[in-house]
Protein backbone atom coordinates (compact mmCIF):
# COMPACT_ATOMS: atom_id res chain seq x y z
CA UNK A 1 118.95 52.75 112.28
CA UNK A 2 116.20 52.77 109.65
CA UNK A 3 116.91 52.53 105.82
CA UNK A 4 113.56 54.60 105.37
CA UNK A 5 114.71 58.08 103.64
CA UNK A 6 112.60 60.70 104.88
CA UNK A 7 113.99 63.96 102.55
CA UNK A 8 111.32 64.95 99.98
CA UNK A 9 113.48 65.63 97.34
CA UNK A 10 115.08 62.61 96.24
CA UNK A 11 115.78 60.74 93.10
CA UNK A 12 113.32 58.10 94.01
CA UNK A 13 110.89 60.90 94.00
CA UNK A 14 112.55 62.64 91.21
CA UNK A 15 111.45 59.40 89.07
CA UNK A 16 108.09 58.83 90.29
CA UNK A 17 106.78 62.18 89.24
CA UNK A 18 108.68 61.87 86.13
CA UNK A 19 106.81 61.35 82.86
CA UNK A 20 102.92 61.38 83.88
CA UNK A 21 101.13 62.60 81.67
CA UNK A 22 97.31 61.15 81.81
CA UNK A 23 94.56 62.92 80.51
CA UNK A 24 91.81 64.14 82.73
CA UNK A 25 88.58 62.47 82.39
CA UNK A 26 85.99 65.33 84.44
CA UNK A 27 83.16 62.09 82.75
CA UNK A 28 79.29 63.38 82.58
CA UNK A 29 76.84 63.89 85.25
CA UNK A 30 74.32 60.99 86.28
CA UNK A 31 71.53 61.97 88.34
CA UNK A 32 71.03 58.41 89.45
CA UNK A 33 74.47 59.16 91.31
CA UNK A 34 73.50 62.29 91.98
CA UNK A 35 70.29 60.71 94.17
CA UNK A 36 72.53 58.71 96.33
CA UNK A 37 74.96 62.30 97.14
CA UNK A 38 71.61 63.77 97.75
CA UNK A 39 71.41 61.80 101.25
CA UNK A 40 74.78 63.11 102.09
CA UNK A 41 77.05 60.32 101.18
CA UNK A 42 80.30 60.57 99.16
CA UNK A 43 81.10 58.03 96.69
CA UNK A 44 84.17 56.66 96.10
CA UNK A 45 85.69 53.74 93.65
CA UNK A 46 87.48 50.82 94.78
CA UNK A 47 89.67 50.04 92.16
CA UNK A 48 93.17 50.66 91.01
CA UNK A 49 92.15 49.71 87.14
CA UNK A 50 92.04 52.59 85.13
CA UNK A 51 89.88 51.54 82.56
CA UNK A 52 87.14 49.86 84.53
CA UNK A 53 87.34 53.50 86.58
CA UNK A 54 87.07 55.22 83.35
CA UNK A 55 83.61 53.65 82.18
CA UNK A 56 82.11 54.58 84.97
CA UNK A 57 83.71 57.96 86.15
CA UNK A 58 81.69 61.03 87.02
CA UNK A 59 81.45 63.96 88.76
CA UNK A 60 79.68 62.74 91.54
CA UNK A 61 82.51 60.77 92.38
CA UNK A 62 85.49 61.91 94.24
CA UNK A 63 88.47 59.60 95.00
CA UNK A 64 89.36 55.94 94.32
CA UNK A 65 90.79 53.64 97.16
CA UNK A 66 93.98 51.21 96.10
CA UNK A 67 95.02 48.57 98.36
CA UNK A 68 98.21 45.65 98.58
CA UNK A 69 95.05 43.63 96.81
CA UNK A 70 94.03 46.34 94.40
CA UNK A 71 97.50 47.20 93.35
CA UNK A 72 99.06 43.45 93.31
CA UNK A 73 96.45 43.59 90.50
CA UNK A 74 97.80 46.20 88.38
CA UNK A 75 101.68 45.23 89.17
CA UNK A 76 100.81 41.62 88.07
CA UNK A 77 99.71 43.05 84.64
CA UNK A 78 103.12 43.83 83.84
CA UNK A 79 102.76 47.23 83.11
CA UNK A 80 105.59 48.43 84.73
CA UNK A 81 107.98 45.90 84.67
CA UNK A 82 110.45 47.90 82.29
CA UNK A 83 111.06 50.57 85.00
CA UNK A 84 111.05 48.62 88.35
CA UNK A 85 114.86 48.40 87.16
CA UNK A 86 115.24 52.38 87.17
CA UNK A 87 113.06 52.65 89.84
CA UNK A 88 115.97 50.41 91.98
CA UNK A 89 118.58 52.40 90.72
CA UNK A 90 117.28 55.28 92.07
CA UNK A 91 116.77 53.99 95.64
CA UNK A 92 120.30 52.86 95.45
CA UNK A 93 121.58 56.05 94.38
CA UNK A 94 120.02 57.83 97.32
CA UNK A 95 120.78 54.93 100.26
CA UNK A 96 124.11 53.23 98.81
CA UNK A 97 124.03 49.85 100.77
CA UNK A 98 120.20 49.35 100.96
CA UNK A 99 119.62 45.88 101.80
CA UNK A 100 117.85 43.70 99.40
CA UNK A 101 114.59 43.75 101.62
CA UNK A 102 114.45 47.09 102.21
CA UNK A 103 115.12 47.87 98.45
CA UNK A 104 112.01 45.68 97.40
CA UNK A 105 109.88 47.87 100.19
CA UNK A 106 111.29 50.93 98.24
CA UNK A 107 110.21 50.06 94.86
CA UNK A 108 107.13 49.08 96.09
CA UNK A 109 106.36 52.04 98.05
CA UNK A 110 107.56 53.67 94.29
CA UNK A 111 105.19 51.56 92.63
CA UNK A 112 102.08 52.50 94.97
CA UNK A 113 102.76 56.13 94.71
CA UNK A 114 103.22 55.84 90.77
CA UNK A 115 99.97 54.44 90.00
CA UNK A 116 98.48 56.58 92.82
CA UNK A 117 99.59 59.35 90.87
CA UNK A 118 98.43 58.80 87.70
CA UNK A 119 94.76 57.48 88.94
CA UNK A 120 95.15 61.61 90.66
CA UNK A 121 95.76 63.19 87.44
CA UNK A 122 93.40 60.86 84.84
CA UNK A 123 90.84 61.57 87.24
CA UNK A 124 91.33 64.83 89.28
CA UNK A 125 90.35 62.91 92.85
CA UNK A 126 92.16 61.69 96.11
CA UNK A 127 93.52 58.76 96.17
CA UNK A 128 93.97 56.09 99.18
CA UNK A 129 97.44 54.77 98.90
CA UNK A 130 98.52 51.72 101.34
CA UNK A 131 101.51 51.23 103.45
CA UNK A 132 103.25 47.89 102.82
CA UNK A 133 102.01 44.99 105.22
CA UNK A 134 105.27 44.69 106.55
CA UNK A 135 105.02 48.28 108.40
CA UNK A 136 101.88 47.59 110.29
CA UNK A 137 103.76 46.98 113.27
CA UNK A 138 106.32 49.91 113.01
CA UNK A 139 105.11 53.46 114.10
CA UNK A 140 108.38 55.10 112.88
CA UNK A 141 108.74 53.66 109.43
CA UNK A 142 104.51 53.81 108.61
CA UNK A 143 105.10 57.42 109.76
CA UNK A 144 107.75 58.03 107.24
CA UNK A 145 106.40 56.34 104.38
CA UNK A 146 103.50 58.53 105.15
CA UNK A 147 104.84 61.64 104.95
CA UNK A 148 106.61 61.26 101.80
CA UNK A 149 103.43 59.76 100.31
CA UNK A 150 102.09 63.29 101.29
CA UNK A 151 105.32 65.11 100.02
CA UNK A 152 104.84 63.71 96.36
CA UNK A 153 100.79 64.55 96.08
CA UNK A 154 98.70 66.30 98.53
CA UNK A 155 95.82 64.63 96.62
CA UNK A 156 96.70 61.33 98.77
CA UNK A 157 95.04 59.75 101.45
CA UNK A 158 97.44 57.25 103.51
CA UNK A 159 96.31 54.22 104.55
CA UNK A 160 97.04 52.40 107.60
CA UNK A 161 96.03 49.18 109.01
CA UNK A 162 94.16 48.25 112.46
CA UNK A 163 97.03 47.80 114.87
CA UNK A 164 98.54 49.37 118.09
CA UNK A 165 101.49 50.71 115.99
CA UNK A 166 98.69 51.80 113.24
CA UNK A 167 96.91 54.03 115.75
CA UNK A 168 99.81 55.61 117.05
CA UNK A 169 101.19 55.98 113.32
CA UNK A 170 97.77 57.26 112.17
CA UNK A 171 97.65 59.80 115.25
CA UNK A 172 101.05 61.12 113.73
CA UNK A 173 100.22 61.25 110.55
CA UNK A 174 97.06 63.22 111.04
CA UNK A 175 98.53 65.86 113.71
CA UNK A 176 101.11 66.62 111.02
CA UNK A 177 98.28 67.32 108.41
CA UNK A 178 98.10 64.29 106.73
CA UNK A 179 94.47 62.54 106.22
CA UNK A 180 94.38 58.88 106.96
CA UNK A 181 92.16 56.11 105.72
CA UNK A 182 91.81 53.83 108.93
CA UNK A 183 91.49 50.20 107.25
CA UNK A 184 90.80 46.75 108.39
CA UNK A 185 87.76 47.87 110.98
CA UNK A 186 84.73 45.26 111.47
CA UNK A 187 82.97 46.89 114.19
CA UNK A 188 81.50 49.96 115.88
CA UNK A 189 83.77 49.35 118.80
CA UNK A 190 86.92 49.44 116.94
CA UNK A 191 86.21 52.28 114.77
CA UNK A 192 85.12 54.28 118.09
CA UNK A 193 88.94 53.73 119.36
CA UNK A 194 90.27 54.39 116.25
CA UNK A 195 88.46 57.99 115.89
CA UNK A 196 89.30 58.41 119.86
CA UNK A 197 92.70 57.05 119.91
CA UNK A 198 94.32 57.90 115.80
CA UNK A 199 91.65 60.58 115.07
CA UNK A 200 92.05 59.91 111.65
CA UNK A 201 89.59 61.17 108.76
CA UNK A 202 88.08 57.91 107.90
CA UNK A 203 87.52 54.48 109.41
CA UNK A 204 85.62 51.51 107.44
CA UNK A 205 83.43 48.48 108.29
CA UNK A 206 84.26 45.62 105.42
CA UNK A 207 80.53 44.75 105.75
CA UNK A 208 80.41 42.63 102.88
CA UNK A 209 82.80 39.87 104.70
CA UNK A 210 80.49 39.96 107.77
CA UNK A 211 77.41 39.28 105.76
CA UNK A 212 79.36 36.24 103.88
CA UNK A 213 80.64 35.09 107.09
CA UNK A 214 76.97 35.08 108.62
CA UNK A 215 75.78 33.39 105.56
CA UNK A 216 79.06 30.50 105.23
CA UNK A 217 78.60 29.94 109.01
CA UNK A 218 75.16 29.25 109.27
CA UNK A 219 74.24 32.50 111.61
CA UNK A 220 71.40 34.03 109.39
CA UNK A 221 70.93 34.15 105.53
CA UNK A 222 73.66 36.81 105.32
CA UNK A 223 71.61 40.02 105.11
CA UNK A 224 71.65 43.14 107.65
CA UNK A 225 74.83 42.05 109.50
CA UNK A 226 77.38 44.35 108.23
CA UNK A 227 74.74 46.59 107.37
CA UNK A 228 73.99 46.64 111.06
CA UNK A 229 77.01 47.24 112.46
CA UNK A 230 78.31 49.86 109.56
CA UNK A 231 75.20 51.78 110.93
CA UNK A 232 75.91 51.23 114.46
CA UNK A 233 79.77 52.67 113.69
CA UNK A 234 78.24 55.57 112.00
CA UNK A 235 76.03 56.82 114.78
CA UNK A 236 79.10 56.55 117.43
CA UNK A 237 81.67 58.55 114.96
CA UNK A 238 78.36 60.80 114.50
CA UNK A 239 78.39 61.07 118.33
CA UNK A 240 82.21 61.20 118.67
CA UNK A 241 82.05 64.48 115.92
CA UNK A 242 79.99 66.75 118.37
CA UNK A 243 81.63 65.64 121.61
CA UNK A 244 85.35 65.57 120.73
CA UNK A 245 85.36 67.50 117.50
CA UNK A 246 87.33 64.77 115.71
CA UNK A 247 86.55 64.87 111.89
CA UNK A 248 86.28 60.47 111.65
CA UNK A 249 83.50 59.70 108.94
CA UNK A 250 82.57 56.41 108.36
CA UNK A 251 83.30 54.21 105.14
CA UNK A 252 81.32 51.13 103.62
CA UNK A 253 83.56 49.06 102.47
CA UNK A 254 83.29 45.87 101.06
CA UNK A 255 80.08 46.63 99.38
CA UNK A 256 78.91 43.40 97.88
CA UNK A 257 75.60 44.40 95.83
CA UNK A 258 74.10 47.26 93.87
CA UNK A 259 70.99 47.24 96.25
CA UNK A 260 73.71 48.27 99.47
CA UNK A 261 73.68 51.36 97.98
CA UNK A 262 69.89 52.12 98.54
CA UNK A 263 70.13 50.49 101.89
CA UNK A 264 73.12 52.41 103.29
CA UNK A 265 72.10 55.89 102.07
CA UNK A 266 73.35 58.72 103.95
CA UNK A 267 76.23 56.89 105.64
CA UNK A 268 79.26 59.10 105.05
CA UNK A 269 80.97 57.22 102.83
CA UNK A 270 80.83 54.37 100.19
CA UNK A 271 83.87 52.93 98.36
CA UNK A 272 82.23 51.09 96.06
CA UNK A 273 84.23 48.17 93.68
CA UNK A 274 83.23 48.72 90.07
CA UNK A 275 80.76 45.43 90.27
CA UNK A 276 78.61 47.20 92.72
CA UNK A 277 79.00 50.49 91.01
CA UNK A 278 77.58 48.85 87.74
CA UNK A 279 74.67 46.89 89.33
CA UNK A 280 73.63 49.91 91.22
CA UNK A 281 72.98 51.44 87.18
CA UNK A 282 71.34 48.57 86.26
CA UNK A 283 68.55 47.79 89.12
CA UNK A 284 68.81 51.98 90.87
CA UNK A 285 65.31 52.76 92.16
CA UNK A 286 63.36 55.56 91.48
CA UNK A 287 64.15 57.20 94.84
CA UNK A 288 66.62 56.99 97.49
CA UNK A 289 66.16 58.44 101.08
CA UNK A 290 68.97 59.06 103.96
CA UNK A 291 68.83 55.22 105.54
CA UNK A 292 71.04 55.92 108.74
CA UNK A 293 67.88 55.55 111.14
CA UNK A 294 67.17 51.70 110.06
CA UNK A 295 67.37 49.50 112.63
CA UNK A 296 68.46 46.60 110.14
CA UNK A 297 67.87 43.24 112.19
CA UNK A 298 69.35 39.96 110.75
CA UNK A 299 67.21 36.82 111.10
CA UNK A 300 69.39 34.33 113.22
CA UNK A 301 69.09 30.55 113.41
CA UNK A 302 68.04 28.68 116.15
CA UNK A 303 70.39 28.75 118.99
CA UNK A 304 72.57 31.05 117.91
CA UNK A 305 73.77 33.09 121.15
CA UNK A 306 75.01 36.74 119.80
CA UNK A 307 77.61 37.51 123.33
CA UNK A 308 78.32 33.88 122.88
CA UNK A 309 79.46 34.16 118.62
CA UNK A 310 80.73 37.37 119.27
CA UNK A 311 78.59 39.59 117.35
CA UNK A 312 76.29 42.17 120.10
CA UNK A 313 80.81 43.18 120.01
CA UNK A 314 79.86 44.57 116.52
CA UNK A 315 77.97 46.90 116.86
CA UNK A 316 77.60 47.30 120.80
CA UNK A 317 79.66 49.81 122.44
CA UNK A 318 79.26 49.64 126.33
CA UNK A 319 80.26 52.31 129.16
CA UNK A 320 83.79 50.48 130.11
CA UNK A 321 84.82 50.61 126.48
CA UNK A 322 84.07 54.44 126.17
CA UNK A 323 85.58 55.17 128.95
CA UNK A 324 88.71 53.78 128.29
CA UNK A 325 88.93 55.43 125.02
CA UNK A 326 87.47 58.29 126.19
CA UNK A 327 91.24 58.30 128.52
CA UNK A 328 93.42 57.35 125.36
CA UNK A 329 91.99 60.44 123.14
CA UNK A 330 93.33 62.56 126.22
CA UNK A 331 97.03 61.19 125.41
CA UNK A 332 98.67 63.68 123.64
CA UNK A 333 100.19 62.43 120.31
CA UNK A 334 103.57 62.71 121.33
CA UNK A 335 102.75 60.51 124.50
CA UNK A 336 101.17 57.69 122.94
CA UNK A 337 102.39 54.43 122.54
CA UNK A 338 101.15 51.09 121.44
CA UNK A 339 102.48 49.25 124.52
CA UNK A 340 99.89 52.30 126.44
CA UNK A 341 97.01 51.65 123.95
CA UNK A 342 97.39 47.43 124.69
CA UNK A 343 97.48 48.20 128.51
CA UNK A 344 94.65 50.09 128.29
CA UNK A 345 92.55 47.70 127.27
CA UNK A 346 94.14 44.96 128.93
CA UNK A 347 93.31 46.35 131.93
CA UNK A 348 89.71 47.27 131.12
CA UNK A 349 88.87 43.91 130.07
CA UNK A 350 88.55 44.04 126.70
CA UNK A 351 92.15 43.21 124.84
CA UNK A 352 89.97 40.61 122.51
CA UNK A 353 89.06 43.91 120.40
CA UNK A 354 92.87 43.66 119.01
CA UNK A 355 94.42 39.83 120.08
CA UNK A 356 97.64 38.58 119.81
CA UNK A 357 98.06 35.03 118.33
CA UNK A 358 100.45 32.50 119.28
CA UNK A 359 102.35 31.35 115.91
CA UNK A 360 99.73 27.74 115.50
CA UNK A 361 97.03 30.05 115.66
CA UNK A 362 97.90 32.57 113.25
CA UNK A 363 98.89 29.91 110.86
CA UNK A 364 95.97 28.76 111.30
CA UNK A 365 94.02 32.05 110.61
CA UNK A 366 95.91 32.64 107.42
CA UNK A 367 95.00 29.12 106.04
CA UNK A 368 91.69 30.31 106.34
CA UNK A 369 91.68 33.42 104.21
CA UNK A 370 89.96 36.64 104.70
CA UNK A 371 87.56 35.24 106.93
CA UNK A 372 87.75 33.45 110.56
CA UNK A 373 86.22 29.89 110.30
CA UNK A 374 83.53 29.41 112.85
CA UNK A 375 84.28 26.04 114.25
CA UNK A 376 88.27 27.20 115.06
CA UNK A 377 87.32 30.24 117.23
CA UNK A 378 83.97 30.12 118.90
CA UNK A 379 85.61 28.90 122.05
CA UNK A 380 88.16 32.04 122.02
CA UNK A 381 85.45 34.08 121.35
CA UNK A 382 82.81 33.13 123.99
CA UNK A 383 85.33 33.22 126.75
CA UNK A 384 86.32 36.85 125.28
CA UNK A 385 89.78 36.13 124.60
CA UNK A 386 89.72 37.12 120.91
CA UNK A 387 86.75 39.33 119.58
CA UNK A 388 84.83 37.81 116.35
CA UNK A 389 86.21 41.71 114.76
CA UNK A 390 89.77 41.54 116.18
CA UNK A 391 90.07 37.70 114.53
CA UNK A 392 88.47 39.55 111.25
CA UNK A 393 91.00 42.29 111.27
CA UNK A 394 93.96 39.95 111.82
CA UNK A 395 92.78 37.75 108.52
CA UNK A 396 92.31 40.48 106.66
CA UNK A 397 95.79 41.73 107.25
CA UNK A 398 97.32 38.47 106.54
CA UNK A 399 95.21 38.19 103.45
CA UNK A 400 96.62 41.76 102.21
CA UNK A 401 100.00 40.01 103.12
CA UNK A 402 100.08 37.40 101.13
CA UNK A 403 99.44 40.06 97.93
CA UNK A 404 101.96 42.02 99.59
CA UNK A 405 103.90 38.96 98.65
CA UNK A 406 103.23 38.25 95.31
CA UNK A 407 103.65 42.17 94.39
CA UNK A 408 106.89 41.78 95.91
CA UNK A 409 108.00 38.88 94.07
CA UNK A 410 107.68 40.06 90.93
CA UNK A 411 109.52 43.10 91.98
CA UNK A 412 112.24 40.75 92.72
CA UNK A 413 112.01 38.84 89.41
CA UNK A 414 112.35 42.51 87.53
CA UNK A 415 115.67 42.76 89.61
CA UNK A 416 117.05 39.55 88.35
């Protein structure tokens, strides 16, 4: 039986909520900002630091994203080491004979939804807040936490990462009224079963990793890549809108430069980190037009196959694929499973989109960091048994892991 509480009115909750008091910051129009809403895009922070959010906070803006990264930040600072001890207590008090792992995925849930809270209230926007790592294979539990993420603040947006349990979770989530924040997506094709399959409000493209991959690895000089395929993933969701009515919008994420912001223009979404946000200021041009018709083209190197390195997969979304989601965003959300979503494609052909790792291999991908390395994959991904996105979304999980882990840590050293 799961340890997860799901009543709304606990003492864990009780404490959360207890004692915020931040002062809103509405900040001053900019009409260089107010340029890039102009095309039709909404623009969003990607930080969890309040005072880097503070200097550049303005009405044009309307939420900030957190993630296990963004908020292992802010934990590490110390800031609220003093009531990680109360914050135990409480847990305790409402689930006598919590286990020591299940009481660190408490107060870390606590922690999340804190700072969530008081980046709500300083600022008067949503908020993404991110399940812990270790739920991204557990529809029941990411469905709890979920909920009572929405029971303390209906000014969050939940999270959830790119796995079989994650769709089904998100599905939940959003047919209960809860708007979810689809992360981890690299391509057009996974983002299309996402907004088929979880229907959630949001998906992303991290196109900033795709362009440094293409760069590290010798593809092309790193431009237009992610920029490509964000596009490509905004036209399908576009598509997706009229013919299914679900409400997915498309996020950049991962922005890298201030001059993405000209070039991605009209997209749906940015979530910008503060670096970006502050070069935009400093180099904006005079005008910015609604980009979402650029056919962005990256200029490979010699001999570089794209079916081969996996790439057309990026922004390519063929008949078979559609079709097959096309059947899963039929299932009703009580029906669905992730064992039915893995058949699916299984059976179509096209499992590489989400692979499963034997345990050399995924040690392998976490030595390697955010990013798959070229040279360790290209034979996996030309024979189509693990997709250059679905190796892209696996490291990025394990690389929200690992500050899963730290975050956690200190949460234990707080506990003595």
């Amino acid at each position: 039986m799961s340890e997860t509480p799901t009543q709304t009115s606990s003492l864990l909750s009780a404490l959360i909520l207890d004692g915020i008091n931040e002062t809103p910051l509405p900040g001053k129009a900019n009409p260089l900002w107010q340029q890039v809403t102009a095309t039709g895009t909404e623009l969003w922070l990607d930080t969890g630091d309040m005072d880097q959010a503070a200097a550049l906070w303005n009405p044009s803006f309307k939420a900030l994203t957190t993630n296990n990264s963004l908020l292992n930040k802010e934990i590490q600072k110390g800031i609220y080491d003093s009531w990680i001890p109360a914050a135990a207590a409480a847990a305790l008090a409402d689930m006598p004979g919590l286990s020591p792992e299940n009481l660190v995925l408490e107060i870390a849930f606590a922690l999340n939804a804190r700072h969530g809270l008081r980046l709500v209230q300083r600022f008067g926007a949503r908020v993404s807040v991110e399940l812990h790592t270790d739920l991204a294979h557990d529809v029941e539990r990411s469905v709890a936490y979920g909920r009572r993420y929405a029971a303390l603040c209906s000014d969050f947006i939940v999270k959830v990462p790119l796995t079989p349990s994650g769709l089904v979770a998100a599905r939940q989530l959003e047919e209960a009224g809860i708007p979810v924040n689809f992360t981890l997506g690299f391509s057009a094709r996974q983002n299309y079963l996402t907004a088929c399959v979880a229907q959630s409000h949001w998906v992303n493209v991290f196109l900033g990793r795709l362009n440094a991959y293409a760069a590290s690895e010798g593809l092309c000089d790193g431009r237009w890549v992610g920029e490509r395929t964000t596009m490509a993933s905004q036209a399908v969701l576009k598509e997706l809108r009229q013919r299914l009515g679900v409400p997915t919008q498309q996020i950049a994420a991962s922005m890298r430069g201030g001059e993405q912001v000209e070039t991605l223009a009209g997209l749906d979404v940015y979530t910008m980190p503060v670096a970006v946000a502050q070069e935009y200021l400093h180099t904006a041009p005079r005008e910015i037009h609604d980009c979402t018709a650029e056919d962005y083209q990256p200029s490979w190197g010699e001999e570089i196959g794209l079916n081969t390195e996996g790439l057309n997969d990026l922004w390519n979304v063929d008949a078979n694929f559609r079709a097959v989601c096309d059947s899963l965003a039929a299932v009703p959300a009580a029906d669905l499973t992730p064992q039915m979503i893995e058949s699916a494609l299984r059976d179509g052909g096209m499992s590489d989109v989400l692979p499963h790792l034997n345990e050399e291999q995924t040690a392998r991908l976490i030595k390697e960091g955010k990013a798959p390395r070229r040279d360790s994959w290209l034979p996996n991904i030309a024979a189509k048994q693990f997709g250059l996105d679905g190796l892209f979304t696996l490291a990025g999980l394990y690389a929200f892991a690992a500050d899963q882990a730290d975050l956690d840590a200190r949460i234990r050293r707080q506990l003595g």
